[in-house]
PDB file of N, CA and C in Angstrom:
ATOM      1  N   UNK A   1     -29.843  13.924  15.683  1.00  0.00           N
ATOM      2  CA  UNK A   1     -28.762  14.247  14.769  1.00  0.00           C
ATOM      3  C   UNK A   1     -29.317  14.400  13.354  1.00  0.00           C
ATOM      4  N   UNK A   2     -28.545  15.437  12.524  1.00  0.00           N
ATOM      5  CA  UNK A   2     -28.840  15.724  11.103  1.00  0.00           C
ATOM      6  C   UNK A   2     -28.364  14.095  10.515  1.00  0.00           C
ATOM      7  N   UNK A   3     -28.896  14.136   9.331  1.00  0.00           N
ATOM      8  CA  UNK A   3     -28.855  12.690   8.235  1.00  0.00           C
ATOM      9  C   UNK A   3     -27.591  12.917   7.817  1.00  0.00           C
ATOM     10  N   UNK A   4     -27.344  13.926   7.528  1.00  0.00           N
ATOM     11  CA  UNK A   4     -25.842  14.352   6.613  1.00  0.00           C
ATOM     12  C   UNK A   4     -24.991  14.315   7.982  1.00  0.00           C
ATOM     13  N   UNK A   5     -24.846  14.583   9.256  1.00  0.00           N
ATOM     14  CA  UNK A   5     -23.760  13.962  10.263  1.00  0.00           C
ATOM     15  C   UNK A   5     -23.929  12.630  10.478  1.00  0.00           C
ATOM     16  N   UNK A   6     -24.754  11.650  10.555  1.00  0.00           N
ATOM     17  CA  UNK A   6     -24.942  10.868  10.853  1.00  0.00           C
ATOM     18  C   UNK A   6     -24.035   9.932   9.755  1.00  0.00           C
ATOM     19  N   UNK A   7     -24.169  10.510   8.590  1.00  0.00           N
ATOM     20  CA  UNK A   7     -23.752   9.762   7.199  1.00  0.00           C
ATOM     21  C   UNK A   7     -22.134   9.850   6.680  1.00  0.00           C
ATOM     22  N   UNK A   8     -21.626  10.996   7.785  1.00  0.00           N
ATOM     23  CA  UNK A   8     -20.254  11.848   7.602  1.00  0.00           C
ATOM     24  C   UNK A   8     -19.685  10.429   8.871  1.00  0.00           C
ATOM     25  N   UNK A   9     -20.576  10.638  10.104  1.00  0.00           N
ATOM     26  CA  UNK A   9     -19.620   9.583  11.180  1.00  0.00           C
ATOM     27  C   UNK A   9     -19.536   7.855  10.403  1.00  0.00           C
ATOM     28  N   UNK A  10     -20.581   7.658  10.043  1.00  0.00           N
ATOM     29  CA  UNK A  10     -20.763   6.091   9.443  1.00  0.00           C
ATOM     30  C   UNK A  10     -19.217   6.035   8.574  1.00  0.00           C
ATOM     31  N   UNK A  11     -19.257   7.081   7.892  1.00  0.00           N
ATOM     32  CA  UNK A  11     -17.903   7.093   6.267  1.00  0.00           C
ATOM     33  C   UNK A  11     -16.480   7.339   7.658  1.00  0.00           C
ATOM     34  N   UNK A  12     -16.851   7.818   8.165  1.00  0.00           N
ATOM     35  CA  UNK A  12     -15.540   8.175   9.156  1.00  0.00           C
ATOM     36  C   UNK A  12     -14.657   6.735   9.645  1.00  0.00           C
ATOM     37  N   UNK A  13     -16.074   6.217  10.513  1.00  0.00           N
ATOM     38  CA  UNK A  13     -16.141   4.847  11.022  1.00  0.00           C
ATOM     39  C   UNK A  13     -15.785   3.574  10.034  1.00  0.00           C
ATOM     40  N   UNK A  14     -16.091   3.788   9.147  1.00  0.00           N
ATOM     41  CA  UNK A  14     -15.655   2.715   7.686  1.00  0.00           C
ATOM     42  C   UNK A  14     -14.153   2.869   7.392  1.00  0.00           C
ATOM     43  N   UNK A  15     -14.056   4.268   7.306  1.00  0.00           N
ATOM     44  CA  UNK A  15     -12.217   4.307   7.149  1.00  0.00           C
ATOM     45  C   UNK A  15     -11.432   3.576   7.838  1.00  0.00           C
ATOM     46  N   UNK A  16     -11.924   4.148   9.493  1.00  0.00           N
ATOM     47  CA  UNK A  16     -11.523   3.736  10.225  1.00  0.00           C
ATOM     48  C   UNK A  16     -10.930   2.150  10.632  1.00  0.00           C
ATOM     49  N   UNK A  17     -11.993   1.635  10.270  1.00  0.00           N
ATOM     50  CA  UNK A  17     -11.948   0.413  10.678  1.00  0.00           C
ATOM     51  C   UNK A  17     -11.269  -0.618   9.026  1.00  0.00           C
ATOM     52  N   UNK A  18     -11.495   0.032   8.211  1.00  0.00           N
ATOM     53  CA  UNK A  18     -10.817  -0.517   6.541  1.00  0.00           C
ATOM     54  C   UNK A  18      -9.065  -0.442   7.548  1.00  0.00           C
ATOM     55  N   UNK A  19      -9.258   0.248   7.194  1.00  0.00           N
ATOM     56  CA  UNK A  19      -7.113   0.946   7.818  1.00  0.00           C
ATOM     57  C   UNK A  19      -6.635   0.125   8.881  1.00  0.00           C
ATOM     58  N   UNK A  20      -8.025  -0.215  10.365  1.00  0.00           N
ATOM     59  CA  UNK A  20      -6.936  -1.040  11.041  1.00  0.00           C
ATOM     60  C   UNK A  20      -7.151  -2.770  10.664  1.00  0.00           C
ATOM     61  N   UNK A  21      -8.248  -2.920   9.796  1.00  0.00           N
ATOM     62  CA  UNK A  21      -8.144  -4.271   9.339  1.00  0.00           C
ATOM     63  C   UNK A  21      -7.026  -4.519   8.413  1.00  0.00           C
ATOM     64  N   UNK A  22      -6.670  -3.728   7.288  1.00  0.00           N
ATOM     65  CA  UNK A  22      -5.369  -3.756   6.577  1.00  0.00           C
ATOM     66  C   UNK A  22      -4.327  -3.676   7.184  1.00  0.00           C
ATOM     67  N   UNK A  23      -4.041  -3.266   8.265  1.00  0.00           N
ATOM     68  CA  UNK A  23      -2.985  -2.831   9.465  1.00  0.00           C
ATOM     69  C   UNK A  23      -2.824  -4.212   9.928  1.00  0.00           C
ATOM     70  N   UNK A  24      -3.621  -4.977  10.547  1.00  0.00           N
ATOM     71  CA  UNK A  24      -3.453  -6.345  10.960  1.00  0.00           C
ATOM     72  C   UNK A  24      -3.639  -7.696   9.558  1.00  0.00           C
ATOM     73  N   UNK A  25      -4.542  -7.425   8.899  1.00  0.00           N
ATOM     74  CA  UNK A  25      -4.059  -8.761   7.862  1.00  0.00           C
ATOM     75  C   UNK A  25      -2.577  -8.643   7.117  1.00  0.00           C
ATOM     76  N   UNK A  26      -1.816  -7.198   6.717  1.00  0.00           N
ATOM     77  CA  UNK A  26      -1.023  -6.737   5.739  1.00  0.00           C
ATOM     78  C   UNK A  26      -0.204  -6.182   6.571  1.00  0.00           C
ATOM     79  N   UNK A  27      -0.131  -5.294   7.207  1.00  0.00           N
ATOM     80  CA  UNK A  27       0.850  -4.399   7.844  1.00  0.00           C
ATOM     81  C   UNK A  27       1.561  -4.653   9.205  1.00  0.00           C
ATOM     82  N   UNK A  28       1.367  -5.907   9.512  1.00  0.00           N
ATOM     83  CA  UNK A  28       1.939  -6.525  10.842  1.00  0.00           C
ATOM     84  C   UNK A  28       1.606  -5.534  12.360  1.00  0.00           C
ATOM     85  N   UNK A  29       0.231  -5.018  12.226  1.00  0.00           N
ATOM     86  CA  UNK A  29       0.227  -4.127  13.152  1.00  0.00           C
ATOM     87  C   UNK A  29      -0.019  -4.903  14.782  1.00  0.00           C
ATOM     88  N   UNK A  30      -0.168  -6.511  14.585  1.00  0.00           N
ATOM     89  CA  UNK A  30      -0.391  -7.109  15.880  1.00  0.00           C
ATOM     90  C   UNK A  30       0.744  -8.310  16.257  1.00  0.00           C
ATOM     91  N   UNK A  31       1.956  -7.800  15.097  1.00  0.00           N
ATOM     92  CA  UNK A  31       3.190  -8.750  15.512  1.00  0.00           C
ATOM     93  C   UNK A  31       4.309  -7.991  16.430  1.00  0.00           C
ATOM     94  N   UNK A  32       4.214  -6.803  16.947  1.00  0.00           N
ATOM     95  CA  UNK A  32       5.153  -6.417  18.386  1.00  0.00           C
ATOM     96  C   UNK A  32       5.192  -7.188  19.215  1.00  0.00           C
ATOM     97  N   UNK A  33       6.189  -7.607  19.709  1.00  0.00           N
ATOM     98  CA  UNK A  33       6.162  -8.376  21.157  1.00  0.00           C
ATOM     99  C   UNK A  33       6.434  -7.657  22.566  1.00  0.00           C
ATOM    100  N   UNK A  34       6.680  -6.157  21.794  1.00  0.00           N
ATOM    101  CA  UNK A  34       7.176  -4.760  23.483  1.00  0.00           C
ATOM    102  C   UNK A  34       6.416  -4.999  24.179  1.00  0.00           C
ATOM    103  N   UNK A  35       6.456  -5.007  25.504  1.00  0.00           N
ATOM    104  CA  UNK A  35       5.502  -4.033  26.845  1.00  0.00           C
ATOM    105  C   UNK A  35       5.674  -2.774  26.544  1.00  0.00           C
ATOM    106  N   UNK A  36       6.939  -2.140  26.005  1.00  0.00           N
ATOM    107  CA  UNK A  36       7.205  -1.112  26.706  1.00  0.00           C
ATOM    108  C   UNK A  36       5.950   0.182  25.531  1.00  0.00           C
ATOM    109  N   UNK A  37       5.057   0.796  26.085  1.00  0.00           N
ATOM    110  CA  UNK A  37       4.022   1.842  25.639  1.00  0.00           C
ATOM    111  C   UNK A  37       4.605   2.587  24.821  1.00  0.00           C
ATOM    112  N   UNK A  38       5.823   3.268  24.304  1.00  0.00           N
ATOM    113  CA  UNK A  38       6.532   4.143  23.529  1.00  0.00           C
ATOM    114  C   UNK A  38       7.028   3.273  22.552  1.00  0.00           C
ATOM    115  N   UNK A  39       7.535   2.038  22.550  1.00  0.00           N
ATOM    116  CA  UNK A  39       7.744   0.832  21.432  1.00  0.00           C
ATOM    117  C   UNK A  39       6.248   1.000  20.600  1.00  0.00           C
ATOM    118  N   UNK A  40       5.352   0.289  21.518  1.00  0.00           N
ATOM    119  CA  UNK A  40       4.059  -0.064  21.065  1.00  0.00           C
ATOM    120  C   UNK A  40       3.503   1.124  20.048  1.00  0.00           C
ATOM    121  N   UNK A  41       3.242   2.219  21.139  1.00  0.00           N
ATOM    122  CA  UNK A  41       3.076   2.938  20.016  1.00  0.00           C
ATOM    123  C   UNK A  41       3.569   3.292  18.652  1.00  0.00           C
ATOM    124  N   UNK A  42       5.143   3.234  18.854  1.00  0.00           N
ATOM    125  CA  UNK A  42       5.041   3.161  17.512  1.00  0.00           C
ATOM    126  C   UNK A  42       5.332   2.616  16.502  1.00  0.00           C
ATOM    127  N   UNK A  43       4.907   1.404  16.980  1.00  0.00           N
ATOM    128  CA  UNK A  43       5.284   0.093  16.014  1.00  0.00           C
ATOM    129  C   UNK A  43       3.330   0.290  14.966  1.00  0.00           C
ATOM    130  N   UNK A  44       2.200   0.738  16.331  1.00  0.00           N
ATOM    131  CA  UNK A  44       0.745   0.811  15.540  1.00  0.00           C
ATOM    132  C   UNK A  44       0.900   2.020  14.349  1.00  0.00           C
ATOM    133  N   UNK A  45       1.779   3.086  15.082  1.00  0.00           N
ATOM    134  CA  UNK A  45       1.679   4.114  14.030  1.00  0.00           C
ATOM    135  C   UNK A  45       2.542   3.552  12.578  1.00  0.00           C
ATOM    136  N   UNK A  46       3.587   2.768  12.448  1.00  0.00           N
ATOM    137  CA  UNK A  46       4.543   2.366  11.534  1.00  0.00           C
ATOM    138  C   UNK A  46       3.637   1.861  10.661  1.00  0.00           C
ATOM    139  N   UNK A  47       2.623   0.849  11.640  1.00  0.00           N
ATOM    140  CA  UNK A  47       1.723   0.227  10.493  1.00  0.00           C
ATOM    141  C   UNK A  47       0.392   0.725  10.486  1.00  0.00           C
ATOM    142  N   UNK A  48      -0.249   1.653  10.733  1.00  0.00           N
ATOM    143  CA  UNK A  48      -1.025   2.540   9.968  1.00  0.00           C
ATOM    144  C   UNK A  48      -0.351   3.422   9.308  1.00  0.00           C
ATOM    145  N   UNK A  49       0.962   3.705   9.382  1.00  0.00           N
ATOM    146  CA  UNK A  49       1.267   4.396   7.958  1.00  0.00           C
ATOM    147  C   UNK A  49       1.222   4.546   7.065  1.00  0.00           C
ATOM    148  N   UNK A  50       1.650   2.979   7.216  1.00  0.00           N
ATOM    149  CA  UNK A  50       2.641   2.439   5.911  1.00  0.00           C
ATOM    150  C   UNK A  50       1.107   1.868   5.356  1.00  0.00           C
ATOM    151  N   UNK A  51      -0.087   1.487   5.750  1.00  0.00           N
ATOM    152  CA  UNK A  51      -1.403   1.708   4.970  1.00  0.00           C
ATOM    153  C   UNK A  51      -1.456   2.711   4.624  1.00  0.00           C
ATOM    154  N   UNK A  52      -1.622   4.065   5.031  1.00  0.00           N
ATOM    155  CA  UNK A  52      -2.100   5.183   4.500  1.00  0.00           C
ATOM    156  C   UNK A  52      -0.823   5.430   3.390  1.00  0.00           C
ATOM    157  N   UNK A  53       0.123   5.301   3.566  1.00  0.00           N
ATOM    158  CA  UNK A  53       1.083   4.809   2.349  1.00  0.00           C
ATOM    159  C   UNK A  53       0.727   3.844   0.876  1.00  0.00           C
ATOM    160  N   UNK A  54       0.467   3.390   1.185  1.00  0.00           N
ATOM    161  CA  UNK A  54      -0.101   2.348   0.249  1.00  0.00           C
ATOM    162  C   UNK A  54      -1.850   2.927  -0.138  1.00  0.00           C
ATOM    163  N   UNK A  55      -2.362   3.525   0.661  1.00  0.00           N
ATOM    164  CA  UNK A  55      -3.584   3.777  -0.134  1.00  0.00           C
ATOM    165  C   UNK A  55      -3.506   5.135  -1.096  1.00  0.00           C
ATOM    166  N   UNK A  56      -2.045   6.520  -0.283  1.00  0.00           N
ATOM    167  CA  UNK A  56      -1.732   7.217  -1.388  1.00  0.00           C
ATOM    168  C   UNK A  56      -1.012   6.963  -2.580  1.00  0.00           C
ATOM    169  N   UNK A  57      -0.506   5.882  -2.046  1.00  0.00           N
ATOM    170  CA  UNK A  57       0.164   5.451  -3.843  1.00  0.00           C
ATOM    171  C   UNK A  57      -0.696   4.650  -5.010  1.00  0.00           C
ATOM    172  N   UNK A  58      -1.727   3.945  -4.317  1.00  0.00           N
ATOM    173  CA  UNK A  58      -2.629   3.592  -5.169  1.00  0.00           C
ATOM    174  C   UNK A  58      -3.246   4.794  -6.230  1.00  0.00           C
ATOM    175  N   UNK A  59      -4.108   5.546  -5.219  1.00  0.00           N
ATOM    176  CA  UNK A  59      -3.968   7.020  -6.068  1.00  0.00           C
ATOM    177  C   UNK A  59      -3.444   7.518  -6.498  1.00  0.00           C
ATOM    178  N   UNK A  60      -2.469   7.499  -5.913  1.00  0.00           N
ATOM    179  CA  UNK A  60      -1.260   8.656  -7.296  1.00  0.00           C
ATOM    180  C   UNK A  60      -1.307   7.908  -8.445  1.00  0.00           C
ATOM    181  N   UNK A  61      -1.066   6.146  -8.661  1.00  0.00           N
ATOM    182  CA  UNK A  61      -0.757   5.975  -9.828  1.00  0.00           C
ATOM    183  C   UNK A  61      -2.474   5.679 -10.671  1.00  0.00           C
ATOM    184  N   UNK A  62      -3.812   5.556  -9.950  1.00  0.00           N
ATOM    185  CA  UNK A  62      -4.600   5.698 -10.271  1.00  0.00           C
ATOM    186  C   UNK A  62      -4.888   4.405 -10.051  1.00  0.00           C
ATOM    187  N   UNK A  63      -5.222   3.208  -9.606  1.00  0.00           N
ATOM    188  CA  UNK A  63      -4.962   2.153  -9.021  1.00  0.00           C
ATOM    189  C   UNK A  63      -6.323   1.902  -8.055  1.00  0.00           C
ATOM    190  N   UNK A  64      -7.241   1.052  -8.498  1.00  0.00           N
ATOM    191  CA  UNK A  64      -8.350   0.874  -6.822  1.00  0.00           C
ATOM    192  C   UNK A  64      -7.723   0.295  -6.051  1.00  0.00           C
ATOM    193  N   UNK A  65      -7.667   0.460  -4.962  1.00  0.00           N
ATOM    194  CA  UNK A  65      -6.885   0.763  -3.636  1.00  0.00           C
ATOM    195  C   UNK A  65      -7.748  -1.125  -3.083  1.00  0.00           C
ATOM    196  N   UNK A  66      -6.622  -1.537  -3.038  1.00  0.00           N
ATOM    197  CA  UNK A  66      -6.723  -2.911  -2.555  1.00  0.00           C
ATOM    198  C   UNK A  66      -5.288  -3.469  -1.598  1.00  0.00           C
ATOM    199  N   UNK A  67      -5.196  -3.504  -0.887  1.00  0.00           N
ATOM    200  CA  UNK A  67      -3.895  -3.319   0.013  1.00  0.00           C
ATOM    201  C   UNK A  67      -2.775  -4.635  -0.693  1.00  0.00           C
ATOM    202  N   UNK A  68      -3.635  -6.037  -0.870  1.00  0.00           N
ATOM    203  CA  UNK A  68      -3.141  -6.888  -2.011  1.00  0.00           C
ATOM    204  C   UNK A  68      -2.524  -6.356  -3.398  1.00  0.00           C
ATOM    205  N   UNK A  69      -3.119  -5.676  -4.168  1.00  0.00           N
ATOM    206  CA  UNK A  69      -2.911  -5.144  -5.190  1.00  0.00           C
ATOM    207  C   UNK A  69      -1.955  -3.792  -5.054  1.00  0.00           C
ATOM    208  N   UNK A  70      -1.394  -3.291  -4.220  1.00  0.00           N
ATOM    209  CA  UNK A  70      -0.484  -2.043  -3.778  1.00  0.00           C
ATOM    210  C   UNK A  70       0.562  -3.272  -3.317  1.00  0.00           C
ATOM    211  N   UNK A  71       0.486  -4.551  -2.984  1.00  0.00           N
ATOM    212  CA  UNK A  71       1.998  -4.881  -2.413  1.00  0.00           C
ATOM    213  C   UNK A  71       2.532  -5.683  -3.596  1.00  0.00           C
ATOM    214  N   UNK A  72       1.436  -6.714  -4.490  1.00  0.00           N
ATOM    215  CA  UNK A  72       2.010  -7.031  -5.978  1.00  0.00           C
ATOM    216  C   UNK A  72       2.811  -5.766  -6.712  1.00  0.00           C
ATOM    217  N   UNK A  73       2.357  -4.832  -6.461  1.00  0.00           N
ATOM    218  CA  UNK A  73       2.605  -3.470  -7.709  1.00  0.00           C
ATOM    219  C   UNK A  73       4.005  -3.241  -6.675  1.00  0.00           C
ATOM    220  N   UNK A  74       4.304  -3.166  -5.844  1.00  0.00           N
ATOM    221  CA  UNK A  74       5.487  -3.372  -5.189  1.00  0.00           C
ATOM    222  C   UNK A  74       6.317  -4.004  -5.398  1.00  0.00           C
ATOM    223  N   UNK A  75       6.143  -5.349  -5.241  1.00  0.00           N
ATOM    224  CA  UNK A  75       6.979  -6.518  -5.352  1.00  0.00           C
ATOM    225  C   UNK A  75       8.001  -6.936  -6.723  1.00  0.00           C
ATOM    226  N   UNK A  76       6.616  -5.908  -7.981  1.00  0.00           N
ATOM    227  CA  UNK A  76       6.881  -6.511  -9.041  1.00  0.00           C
ATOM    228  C   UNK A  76       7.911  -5.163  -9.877  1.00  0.00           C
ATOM    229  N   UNK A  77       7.908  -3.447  -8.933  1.00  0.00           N
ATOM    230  CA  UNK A  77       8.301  -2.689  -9.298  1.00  0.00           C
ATOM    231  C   UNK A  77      10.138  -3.377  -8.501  1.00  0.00           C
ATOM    232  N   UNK A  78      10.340  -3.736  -7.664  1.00  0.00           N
ATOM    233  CA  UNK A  78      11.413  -4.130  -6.743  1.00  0.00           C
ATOM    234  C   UNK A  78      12.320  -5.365  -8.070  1.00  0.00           C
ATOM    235  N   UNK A  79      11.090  -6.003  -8.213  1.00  0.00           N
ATOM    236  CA  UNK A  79      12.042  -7.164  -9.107  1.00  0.00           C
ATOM    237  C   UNK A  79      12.585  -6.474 -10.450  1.00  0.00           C
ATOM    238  N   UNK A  80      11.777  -5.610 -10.644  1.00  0.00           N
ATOM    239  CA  UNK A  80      11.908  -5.367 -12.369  1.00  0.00           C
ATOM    240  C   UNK A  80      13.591  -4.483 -12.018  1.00  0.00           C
ATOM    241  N   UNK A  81      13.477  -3.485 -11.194  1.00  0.00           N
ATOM    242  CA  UNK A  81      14.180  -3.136 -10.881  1.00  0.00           C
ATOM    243  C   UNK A  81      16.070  -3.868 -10.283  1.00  0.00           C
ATOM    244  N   UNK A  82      15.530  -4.912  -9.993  1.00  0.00           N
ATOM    245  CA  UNK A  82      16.429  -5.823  -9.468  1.00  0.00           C
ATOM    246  C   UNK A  82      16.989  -7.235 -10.716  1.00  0.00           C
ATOM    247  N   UNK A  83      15.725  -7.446 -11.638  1.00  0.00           N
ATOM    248  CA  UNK A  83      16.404  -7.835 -12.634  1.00  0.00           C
ATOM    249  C   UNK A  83      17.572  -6.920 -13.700  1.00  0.00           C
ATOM    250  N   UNK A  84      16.930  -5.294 -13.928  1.00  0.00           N
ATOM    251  CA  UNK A  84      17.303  -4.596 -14.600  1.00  0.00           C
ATOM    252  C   UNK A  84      18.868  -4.528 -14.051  1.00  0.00           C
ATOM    253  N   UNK A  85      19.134  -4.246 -12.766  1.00  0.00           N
ATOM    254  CA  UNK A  85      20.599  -4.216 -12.044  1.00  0.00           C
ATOM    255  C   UNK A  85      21.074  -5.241 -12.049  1.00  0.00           C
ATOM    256  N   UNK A  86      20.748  -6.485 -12.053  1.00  0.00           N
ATOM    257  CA  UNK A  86      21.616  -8.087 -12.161  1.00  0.00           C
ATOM    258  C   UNK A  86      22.519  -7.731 -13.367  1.00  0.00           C
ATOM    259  N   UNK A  87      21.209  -7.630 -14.324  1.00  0.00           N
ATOM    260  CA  UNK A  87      22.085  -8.501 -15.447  1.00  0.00           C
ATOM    261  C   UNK A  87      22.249  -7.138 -16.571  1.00  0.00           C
ATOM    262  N   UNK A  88      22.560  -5.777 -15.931  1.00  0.00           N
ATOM    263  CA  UNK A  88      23.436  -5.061 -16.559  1.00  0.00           C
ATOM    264  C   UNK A  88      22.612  -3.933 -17.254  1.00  0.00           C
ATOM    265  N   UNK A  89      21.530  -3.920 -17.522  1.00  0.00           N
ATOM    266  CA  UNK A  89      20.704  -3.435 -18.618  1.00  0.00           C
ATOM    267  C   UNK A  89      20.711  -2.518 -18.275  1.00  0.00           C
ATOM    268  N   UNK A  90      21.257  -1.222 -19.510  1.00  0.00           N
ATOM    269  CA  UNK A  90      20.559  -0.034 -19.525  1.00  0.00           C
ATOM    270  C   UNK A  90      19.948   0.846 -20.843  1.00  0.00           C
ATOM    271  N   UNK A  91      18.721  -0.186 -20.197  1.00  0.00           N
ATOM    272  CA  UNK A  91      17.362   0.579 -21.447  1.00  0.00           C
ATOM    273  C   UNK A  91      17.291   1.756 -21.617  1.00  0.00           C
ATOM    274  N   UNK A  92      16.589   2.656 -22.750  1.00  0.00           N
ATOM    275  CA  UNK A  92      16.264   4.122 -22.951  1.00  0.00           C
ATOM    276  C   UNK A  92      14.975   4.360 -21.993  1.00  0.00           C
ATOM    277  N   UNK A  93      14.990   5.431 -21.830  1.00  0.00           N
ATOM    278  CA  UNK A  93      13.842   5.752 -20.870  1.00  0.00           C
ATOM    279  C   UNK A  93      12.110   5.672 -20.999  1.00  0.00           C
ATOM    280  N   UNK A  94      12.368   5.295 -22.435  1.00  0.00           N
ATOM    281  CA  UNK A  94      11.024   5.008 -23.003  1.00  0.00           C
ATOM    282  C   UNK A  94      10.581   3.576 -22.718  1.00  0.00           C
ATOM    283  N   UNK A  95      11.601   2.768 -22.973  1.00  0.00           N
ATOM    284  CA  UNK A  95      11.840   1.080 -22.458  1.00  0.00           C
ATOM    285  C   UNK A  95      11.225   1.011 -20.867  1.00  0.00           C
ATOM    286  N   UNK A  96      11.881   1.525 -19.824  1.00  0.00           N
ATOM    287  CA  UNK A  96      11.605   1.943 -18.956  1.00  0.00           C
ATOM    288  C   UNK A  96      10.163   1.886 -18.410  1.00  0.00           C
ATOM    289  N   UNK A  97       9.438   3.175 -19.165  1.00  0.00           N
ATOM    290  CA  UNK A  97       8.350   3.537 -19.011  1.00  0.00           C
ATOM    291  C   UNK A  97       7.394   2.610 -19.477  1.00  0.00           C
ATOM    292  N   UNK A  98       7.732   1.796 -20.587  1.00  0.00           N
ATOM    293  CA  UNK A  98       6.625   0.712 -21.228  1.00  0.00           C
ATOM    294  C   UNK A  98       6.808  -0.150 -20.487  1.00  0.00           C
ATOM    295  N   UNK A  99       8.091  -1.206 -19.703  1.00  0.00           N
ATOM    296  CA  UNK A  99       8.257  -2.072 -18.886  1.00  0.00           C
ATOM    297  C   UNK A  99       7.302  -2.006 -17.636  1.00  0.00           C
ATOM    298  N   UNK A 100       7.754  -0.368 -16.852  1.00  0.00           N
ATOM    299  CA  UNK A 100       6.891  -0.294 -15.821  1.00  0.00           C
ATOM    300  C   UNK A 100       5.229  -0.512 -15.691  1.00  0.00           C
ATOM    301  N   UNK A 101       4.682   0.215 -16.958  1.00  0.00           N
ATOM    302  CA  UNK A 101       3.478   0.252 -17.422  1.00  0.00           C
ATOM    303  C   UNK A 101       3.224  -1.207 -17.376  1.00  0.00           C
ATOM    304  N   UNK A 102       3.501  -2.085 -18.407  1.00  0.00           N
ATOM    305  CA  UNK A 102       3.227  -3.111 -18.873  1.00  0.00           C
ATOM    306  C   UNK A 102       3.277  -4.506 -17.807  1.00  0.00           C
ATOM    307  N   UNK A 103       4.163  -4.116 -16.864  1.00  0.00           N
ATOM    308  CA  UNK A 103       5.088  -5.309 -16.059  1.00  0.00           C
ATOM    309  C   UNK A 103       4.616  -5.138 -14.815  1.00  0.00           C
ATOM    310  N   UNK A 104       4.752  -3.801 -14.179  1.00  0.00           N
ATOM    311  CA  UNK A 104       4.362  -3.703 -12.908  1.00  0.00           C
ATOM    312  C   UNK A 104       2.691  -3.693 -12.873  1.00  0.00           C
ATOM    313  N   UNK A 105       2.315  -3.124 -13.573  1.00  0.00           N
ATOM    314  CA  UNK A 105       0.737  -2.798 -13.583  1.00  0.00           C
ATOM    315  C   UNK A 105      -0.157  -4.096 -13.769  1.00  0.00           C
ATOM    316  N   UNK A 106       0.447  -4.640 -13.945  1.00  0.00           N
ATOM    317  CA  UNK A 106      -0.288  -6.164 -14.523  1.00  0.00           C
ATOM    318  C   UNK A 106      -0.939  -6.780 -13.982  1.00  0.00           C
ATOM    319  N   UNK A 107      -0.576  -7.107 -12.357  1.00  0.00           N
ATOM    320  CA  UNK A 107      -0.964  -8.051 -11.514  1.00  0.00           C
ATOM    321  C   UNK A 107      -2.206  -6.950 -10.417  1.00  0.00           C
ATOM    322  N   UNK A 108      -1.795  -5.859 -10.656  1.00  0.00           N
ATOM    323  CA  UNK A 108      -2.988  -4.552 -10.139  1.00  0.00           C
ATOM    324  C   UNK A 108      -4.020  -4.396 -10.864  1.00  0.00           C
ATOM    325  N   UNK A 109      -4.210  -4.431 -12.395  1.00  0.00           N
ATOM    326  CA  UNK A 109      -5.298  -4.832 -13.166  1.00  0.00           C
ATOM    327  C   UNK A 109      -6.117  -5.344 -12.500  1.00  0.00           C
ATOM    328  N   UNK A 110      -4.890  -6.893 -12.898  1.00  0.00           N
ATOM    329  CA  UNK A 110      -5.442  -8.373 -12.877  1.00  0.00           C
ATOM    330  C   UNK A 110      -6.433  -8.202 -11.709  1.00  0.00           C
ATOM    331  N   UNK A 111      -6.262  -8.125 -10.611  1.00  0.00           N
ATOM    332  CA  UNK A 111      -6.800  -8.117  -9.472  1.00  0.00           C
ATOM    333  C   UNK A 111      -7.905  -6.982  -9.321  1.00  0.00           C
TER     334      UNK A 111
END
């Protein structure tokens, strides 16, 4: 085999195996309890998705892709959002944008 295929399967094989380790520590890909093969399946596909989900949103917002650090930036976009609806607030859109920046991004830094 050429060096450059050999070096293309290794990066293939790394994905590979990154995605279903995040799939089982993060994505509940080994908590189904079905027999049934059409469940199963796609309970694995739900949670390799929802990784490949989380590794395009890391990118979009520019983010190193840490499956930890994509579910803080989650958690903390859900609350901000959920404080903002409690208790009535409606900020200008600039407020908004500095909150998200400032609030959600924080713990994705951090990490």
């Amino acid at each position: 085999m050429d060096g450059c295929e050999i070096l293309d399967y290794y990066r293939t094989r790394f994905q590979l195996k990154s995605c279903f380790r995040d799939g089982k520590q993060h994505a509940g890909i080994t908590n189904c309890q079905s027999t049934d093969l059409r469940k199963l399946d796609f309970h694995f596909n739900a949670s390799l998705a929802a990784v490949n989900l989380a590794k395009a949103a890391c990118k979009r917002l520019g983010i190193t892709y840490f499956i930890f650090s994509c579910k803080s930036f989650m958690h903390n976009a859900y609350m901000l959002e959920r404080f903002i609806g409690v208790f009535g607030i409606n900020p200008a859109p600039q407020v908004i944008d500095k909150l998200f920046k400032e609030l959600i991004l924080f713990t994705a830094r951090a990490a």
